[in-house]
PDB file of N, CA and C in Angstrom:
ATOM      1  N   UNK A   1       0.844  -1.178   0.000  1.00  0.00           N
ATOM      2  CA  UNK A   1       0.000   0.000   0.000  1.00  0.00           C
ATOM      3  C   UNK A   1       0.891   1.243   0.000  1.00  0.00           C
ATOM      4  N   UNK A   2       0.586   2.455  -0.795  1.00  0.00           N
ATOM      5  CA  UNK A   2       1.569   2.983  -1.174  1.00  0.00           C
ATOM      6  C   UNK A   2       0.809   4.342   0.472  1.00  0.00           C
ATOM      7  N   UNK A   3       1.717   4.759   1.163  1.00  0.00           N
ATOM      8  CA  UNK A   3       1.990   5.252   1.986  1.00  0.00           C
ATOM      9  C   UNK A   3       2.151   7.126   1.652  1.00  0.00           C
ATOM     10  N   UNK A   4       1.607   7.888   2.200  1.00  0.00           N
ATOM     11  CA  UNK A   4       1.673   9.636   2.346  1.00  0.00           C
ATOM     12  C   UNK A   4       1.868  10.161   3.728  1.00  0.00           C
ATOM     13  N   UNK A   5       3.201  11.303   3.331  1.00  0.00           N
ATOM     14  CA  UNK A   5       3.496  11.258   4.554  1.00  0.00           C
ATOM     15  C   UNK A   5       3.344  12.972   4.789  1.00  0.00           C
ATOM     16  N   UNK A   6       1.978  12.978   5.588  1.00  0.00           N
ATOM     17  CA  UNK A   6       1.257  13.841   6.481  1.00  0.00           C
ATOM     18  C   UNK A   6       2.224  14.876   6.494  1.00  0.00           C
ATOM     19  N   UNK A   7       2.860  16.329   6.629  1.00  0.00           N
ATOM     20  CA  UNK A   7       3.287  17.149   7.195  1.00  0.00           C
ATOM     21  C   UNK A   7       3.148  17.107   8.608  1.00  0.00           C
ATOM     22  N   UNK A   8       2.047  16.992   8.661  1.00  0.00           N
ATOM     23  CA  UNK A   8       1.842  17.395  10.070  1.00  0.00           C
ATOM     24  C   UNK A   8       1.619  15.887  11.791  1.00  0.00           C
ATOM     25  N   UNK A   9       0.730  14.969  10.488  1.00  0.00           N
ATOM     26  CA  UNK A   9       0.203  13.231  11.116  1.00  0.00           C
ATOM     27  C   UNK A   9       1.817  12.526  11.003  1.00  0.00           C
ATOM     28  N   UNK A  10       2.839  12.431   9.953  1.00  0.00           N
ATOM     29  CA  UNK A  10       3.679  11.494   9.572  1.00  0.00           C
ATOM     30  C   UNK A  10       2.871  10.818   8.617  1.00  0.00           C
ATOM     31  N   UNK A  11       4.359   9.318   8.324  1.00  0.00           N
ATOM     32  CA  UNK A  11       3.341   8.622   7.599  1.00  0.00           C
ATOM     33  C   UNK A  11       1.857   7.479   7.550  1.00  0.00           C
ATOM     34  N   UNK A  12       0.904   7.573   6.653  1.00  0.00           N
ATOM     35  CA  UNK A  12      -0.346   7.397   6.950  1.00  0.00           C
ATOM     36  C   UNK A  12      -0.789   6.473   5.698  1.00  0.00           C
ATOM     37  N   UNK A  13      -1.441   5.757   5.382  1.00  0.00           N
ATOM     38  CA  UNK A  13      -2.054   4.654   4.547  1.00  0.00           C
ATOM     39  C   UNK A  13      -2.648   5.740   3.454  1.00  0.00           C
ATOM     40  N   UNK A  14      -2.606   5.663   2.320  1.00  0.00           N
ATOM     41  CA  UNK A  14      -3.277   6.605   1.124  1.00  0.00           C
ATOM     42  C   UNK A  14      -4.378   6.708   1.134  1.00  0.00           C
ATOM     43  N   UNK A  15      -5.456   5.596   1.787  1.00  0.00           N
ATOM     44  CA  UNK A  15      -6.740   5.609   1.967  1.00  0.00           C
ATOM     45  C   UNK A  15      -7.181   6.715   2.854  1.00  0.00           C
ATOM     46  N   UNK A  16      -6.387   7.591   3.862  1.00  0.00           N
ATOM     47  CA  UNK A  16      -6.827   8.160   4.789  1.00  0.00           C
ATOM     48  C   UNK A  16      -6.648   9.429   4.076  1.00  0.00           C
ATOM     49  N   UNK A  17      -5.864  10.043   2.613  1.00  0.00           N
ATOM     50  CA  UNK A  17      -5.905  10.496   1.551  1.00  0.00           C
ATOM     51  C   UNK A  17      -7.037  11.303   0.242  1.00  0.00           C
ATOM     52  N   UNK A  18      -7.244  12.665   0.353  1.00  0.00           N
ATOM     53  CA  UNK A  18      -7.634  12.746  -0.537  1.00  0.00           C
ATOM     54  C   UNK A  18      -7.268  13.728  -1.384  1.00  0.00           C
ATOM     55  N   UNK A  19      -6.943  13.745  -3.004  1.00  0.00           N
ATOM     56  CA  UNK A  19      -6.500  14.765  -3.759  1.00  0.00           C
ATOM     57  C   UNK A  19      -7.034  15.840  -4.081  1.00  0.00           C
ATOM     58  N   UNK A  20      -6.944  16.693  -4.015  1.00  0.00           N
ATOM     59  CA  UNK A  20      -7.636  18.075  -3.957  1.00  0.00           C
ATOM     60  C   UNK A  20      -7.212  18.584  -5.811  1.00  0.00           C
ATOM     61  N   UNK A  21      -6.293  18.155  -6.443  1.00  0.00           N
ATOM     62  CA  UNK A  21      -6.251  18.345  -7.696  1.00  0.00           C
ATOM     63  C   UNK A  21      -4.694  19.279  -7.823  1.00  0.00           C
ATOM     64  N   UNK A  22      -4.931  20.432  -8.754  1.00  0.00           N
ATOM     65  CA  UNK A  22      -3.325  21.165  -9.276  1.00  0.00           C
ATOM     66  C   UNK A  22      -3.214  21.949  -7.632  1.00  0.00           C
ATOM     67  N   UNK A  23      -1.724  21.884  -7.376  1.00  0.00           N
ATOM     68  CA  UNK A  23      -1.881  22.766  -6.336  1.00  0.00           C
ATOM     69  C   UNK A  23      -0.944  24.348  -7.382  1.00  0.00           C
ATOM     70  N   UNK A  24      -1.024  25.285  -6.441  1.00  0.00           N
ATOM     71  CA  UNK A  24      -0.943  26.545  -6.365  1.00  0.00           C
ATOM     72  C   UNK A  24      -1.709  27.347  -7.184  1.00  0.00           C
ATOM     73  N   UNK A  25      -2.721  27.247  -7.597  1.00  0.00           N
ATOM     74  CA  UNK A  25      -3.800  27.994  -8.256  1.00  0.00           C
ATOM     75  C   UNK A  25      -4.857  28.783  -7.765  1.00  0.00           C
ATOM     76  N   UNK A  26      -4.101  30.109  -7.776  1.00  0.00           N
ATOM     77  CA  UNK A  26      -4.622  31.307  -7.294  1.00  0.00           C
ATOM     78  C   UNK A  26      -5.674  31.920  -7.436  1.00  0.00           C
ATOM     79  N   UNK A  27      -6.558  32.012  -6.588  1.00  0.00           N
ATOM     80  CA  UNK A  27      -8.356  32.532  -7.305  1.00  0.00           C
ATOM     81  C   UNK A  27      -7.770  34.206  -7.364  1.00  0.00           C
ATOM     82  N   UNK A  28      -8.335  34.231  -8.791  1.00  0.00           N
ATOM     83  CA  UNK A  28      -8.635  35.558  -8.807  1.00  0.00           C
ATOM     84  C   UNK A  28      -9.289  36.546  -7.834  1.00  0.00           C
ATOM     85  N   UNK A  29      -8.723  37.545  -7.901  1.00  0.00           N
ATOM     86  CA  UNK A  29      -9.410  38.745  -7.121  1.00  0.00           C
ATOM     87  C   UNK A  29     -10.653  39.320  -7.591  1.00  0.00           C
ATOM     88  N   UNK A  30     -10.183  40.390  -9.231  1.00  0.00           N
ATOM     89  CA  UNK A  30     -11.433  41.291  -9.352  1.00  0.00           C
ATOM     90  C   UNK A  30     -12.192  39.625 -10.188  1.00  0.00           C
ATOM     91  N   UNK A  31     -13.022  38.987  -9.468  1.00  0.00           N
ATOM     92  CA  UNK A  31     -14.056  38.101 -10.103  1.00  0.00           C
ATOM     93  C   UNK A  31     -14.954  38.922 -11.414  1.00  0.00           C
ATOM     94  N   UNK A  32     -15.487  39.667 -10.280  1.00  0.00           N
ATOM     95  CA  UNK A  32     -16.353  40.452 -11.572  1.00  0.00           C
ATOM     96  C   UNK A  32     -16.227  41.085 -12.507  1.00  0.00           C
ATOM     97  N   UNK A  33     -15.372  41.277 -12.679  1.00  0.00           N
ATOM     98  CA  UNK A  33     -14.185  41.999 -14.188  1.00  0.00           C
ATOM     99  C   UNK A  33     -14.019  40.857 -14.788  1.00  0.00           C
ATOM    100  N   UNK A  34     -14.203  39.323 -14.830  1.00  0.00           N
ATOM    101  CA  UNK A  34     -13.840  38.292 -15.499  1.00  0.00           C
ATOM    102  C   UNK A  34     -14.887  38.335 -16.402  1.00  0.00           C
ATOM    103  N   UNK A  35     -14.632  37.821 -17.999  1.00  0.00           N
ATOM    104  CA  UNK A  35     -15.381  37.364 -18.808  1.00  0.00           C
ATOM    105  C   UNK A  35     -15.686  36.044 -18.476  1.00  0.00           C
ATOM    106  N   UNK A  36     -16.549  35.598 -18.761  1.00  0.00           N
ATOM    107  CA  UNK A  36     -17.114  34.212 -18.967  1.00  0.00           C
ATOM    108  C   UNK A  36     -15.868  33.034 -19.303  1.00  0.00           C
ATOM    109  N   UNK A  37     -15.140  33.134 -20.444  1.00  0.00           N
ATOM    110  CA  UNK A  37     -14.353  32.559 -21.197  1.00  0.00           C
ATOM    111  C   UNK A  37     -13.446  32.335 -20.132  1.00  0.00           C
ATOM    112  N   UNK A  38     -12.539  33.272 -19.682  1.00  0.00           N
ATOM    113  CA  UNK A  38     -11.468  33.629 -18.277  1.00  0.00           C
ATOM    114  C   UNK A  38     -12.067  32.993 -16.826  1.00  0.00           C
ATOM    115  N   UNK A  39     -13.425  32.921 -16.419  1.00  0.00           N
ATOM    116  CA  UNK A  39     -13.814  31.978 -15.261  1.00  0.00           C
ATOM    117  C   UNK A  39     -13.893  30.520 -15.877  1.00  0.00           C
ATOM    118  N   UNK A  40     -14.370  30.485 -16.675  1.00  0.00           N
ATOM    119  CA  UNK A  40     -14.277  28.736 -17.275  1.00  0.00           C
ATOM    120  C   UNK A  40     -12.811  28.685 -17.299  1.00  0.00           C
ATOM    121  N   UNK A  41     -11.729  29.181 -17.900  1.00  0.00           N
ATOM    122  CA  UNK A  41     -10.128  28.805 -17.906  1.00  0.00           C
ATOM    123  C   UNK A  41      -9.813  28.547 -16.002  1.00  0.00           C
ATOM    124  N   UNK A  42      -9.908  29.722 -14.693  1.00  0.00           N
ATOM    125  CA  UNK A  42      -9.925  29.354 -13.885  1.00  0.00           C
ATOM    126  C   UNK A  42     -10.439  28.324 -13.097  1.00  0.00           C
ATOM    127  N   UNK A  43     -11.334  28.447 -13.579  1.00  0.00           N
ATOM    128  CA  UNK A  43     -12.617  26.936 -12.955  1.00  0.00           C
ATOM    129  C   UNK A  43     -12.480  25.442 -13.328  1.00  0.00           C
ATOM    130  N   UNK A  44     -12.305  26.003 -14.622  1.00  0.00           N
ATOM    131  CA  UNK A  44     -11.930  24.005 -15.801  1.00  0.00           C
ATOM    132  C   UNK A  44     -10.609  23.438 -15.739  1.00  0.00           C
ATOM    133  N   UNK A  45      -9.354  24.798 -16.845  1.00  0.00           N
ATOM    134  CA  UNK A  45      -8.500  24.703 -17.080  1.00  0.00           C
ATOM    135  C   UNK A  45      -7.450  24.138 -16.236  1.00  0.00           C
ATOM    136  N   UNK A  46      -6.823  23.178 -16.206  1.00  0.00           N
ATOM    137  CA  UNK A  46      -5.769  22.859 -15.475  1.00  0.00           C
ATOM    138  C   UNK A  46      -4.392  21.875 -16.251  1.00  0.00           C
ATOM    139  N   UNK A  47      -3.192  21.922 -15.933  1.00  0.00           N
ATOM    140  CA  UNK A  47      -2.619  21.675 -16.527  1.00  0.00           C
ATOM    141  C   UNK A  47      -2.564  19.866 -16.253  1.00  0.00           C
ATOM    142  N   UNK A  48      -2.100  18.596 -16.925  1.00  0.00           N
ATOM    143  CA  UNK A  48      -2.320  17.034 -16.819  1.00  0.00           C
ATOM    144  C   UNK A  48      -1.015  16.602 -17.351  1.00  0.00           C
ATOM    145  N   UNK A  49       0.276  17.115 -16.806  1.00  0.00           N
ATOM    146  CA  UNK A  49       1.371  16.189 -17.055  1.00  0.00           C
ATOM    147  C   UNK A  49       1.448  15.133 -16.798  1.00  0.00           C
ATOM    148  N   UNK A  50       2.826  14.884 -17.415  1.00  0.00           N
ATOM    149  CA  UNK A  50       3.006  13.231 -17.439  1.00  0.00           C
ATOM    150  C   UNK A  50       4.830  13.301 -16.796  1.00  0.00           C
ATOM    151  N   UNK A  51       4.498  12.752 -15.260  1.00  0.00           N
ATOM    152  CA  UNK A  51       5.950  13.210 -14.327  1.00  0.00           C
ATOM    153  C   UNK A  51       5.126  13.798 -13.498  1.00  0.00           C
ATOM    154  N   UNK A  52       6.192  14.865 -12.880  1.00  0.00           N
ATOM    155  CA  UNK A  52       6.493  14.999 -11.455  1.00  0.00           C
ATOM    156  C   UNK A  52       5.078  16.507 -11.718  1.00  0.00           C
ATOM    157  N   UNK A  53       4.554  16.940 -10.587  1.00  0.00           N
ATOM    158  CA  UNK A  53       3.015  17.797 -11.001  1.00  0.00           C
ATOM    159  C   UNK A  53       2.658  18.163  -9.488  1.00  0.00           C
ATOM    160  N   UNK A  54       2.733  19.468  -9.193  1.00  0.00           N
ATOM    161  CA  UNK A  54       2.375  20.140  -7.894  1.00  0.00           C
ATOM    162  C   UNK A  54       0.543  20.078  -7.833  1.00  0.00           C
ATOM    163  N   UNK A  55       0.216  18.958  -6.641  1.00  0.00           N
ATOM    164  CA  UNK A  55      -0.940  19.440  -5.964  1.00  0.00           C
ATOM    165  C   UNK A  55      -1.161  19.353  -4.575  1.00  0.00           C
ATOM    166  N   UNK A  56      -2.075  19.481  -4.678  1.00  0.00           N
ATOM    167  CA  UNK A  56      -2.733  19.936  -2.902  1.00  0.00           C
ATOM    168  C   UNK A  56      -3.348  18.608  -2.548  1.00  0.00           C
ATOM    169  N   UNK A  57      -3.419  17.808  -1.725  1.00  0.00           N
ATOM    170  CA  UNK A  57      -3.964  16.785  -0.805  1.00  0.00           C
ATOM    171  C   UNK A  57      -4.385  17.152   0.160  1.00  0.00           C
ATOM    172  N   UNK A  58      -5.543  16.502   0.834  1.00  0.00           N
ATOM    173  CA  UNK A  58      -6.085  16.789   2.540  1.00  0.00           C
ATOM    174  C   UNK A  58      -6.109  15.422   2.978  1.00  0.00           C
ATOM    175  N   UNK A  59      -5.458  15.063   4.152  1.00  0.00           N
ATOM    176  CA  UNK A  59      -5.618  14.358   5.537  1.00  0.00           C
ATOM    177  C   UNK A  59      -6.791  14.086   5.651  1.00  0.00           C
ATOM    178  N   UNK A  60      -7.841  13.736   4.792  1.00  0.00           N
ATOM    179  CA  UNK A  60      -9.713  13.899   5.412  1.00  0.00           C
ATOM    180  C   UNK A  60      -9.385  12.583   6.146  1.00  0.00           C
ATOM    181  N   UNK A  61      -9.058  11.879   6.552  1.00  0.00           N
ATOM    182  CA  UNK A  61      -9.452  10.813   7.572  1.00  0.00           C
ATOM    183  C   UNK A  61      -8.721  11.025   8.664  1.00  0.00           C
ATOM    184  N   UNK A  62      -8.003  11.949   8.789  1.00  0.00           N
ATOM    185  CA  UNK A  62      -6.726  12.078   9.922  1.00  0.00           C
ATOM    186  C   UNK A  62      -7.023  13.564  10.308  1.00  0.00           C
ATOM    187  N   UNK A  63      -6.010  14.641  10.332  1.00  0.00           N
ATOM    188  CA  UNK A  63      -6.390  15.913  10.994  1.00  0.00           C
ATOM    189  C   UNK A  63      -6.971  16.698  10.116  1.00  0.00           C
ATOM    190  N   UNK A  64      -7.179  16.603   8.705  1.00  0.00           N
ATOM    191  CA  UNK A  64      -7.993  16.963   7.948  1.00  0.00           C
ATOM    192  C   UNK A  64      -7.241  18.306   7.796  1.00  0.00           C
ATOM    193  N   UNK A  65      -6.215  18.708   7.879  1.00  0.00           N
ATOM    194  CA  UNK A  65      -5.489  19.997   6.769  1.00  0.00           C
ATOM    195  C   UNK A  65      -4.842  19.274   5.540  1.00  0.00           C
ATOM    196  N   UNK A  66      -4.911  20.796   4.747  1.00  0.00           N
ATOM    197  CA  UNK A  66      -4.914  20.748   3.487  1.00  0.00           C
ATOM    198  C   UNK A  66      -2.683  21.067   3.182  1.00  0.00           C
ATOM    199  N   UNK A  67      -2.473  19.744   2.230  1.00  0.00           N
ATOM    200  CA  UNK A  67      -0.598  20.446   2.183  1.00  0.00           C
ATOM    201  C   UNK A  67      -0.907  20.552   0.544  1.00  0.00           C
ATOM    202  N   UNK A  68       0.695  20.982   0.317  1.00  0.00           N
ATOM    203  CA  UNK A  68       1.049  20.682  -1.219  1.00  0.00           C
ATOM    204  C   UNK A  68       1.714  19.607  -1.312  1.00  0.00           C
ATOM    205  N   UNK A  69       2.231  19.010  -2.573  1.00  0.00           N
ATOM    206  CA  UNK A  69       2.954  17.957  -2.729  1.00  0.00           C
ATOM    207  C   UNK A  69       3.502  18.017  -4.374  1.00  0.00           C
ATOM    208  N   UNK A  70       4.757  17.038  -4.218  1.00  0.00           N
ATOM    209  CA  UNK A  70       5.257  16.706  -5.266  1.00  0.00           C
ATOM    210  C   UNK A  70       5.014  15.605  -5.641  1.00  0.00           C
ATOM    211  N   UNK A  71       4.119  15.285  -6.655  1.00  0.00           N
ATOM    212  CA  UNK A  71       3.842  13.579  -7.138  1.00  0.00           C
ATOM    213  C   UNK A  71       4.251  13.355  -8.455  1.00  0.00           C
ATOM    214  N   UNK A  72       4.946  12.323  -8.492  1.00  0.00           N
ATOM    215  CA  UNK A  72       5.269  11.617  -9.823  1.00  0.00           C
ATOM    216  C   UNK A  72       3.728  10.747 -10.854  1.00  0.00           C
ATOM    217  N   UNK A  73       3.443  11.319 -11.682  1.00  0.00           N
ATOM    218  CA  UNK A  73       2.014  10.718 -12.193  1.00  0.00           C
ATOM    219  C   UNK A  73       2.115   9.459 -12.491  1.00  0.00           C
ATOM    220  N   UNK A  74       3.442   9.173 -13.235  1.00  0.00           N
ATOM    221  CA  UNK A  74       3.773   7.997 -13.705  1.00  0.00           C
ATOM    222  C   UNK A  74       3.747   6.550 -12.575  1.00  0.00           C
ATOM    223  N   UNK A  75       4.924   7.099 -11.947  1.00  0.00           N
ATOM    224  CA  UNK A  75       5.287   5.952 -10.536  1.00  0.00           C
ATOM    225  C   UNK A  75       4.036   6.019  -9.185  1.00  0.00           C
ATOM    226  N   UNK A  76       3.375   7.494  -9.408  1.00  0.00           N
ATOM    227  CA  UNK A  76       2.405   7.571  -8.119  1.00  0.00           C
ATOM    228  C   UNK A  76       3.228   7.806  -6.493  1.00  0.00           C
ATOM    229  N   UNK A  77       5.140   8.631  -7.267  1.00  0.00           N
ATOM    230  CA  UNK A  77       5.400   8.221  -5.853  1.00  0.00           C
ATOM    231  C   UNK A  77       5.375   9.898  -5.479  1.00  0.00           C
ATOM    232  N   UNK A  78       5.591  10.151  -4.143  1.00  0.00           N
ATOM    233  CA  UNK A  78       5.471  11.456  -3.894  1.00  0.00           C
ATOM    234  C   UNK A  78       6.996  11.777  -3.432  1.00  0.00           C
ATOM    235  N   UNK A  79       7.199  13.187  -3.882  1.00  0.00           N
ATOM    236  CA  UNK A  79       8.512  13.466  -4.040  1.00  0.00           C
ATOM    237  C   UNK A  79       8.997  14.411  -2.726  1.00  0.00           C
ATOM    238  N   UNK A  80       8.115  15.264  -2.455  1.00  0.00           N
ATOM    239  CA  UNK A  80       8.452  16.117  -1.370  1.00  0.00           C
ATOM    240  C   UNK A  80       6.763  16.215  -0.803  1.00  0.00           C
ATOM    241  N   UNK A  81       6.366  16.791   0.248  1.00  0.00           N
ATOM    242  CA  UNK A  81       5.093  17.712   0.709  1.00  0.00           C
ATOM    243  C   UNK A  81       5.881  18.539   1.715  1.00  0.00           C
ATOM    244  N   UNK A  82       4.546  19.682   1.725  1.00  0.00           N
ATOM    245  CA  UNK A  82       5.130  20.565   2.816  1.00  0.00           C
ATOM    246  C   UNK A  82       3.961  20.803   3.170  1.00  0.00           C
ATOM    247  N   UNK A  83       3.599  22.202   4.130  1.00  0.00           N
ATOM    248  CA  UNK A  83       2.433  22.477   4.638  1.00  0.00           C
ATOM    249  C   UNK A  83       2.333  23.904   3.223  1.00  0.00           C
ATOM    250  N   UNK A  84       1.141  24.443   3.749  1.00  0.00           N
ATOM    251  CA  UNK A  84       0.541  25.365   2.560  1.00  0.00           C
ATOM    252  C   UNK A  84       0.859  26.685   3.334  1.00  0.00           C
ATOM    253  N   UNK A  85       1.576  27.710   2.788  1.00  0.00           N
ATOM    254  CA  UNK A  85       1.660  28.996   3.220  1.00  0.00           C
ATOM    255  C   UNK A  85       3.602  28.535   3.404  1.00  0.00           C
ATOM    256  N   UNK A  86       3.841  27.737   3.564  1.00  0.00           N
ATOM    257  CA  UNK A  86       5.560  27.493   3.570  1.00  0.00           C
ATOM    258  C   UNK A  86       6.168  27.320   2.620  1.00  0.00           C
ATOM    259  N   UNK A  87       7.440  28.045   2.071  1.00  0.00           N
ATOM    260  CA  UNK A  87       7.871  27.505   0.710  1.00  0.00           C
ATOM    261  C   UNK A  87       7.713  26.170   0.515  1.00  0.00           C
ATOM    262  N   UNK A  88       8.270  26.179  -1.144  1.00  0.00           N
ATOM    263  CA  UNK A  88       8.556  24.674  -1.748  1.00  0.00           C
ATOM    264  C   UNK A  88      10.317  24.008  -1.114  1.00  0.00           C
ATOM    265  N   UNK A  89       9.947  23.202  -1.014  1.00  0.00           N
ATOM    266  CA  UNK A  89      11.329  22.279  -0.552  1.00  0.00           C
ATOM    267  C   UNK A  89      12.285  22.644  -1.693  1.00  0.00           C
ATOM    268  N   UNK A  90      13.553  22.689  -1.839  1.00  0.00           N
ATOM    269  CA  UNK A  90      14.032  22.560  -3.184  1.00  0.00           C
ATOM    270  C   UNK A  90      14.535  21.709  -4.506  1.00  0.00           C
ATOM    271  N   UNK A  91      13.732  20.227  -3.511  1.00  0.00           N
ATOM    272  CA  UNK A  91      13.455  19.524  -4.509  1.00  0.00           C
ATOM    273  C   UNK A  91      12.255  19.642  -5.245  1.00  0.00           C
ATOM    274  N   UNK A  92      11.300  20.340  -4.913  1.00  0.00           N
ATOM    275  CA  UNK A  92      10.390  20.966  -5.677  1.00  0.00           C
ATOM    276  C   UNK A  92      10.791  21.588  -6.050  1.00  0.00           C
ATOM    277  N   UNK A  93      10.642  22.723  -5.953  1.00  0.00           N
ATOM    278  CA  UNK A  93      11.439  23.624  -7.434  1.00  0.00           C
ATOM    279  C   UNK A  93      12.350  23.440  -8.374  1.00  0.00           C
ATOM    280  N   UNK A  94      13.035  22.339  -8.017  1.00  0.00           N
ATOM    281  CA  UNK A  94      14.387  22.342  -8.892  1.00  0.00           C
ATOM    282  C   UNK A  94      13.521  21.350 -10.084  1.00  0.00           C
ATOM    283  N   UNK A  95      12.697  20.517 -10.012  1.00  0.00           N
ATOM    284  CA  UNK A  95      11.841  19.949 -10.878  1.00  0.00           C
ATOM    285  C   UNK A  95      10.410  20.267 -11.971  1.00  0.00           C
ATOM    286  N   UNK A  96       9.454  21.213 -11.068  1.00  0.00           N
ATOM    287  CA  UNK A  96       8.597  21.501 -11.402  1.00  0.00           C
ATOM    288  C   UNK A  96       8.467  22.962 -11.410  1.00  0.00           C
ATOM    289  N   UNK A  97       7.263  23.403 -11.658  1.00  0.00           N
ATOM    290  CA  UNK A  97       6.711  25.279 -11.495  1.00  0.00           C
ATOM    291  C   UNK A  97       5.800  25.035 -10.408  1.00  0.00           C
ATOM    292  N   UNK A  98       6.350  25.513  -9.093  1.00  0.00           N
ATOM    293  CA  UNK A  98       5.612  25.316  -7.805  1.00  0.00           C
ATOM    294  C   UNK A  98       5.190  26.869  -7.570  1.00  0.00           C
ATOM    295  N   UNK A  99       3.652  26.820  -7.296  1.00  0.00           N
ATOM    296  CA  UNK A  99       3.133  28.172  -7.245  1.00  0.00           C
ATOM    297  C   UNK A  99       2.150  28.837  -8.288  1.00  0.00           C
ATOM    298  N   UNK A 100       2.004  29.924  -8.809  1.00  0.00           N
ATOM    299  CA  UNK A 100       1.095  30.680  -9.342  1.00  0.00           C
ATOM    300  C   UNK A 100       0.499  30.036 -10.026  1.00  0.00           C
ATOM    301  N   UNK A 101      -0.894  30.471 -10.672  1.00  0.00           N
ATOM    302  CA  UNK A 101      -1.015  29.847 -12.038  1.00  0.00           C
ATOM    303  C   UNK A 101       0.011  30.613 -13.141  1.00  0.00           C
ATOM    304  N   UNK A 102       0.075  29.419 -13.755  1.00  0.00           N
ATOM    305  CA  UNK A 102       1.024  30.069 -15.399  1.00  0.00           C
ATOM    306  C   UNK A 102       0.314  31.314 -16.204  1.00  0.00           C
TER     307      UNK A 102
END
């Protein structure tokens, strides 16, 4: 059983796991200045590599906060996590675009 290891719990069974999707994707501010076209790109759009891909996971069976992470899509293995509001490790960065939307 492939194993995630909590920031905050340690490590924990993947079942206690859930993916929250791309991490660092910044909600817009002025909303209402958005066209239609520009909330569907924020709302839909997301990027689906193939390798290593920054998202967000939550603990929902354990303390239930939300981290980032580094996951490999291919292998499913996870490369770094941290908590959210703390930089990227620098094995994140040195691999991927950790942070804004593009």
């Amino acid at each position: 059983m492939l194993q995630v290891n909590c920031p905050w719990c340690g490590l924990r069974a993947e079942t206690e796991f859930t993916c929250g999707g791309e991490g660092g994707i910044v909600r817009p501010t002025a909303t209402e200045a958005m066209t239609d076209a520009q909330w569907g790109d924020y709302v839909f759009m997301r990027r689906n590599p193939k390798g290593l891909h920054h998202e967000q996971w939550r603990h929902s069976s354990g303390c239930g906060r939300w981290f980032n992470a580094l996951r490999d899509t291919v292998s499913y293995r996870f490369e770094a996590v941290w908590k959210i509001g703390e930089p990227a490790p620098a094995a994140a960065t040195a691999h991927v675009h950790v942070g804004g939307a593009q």
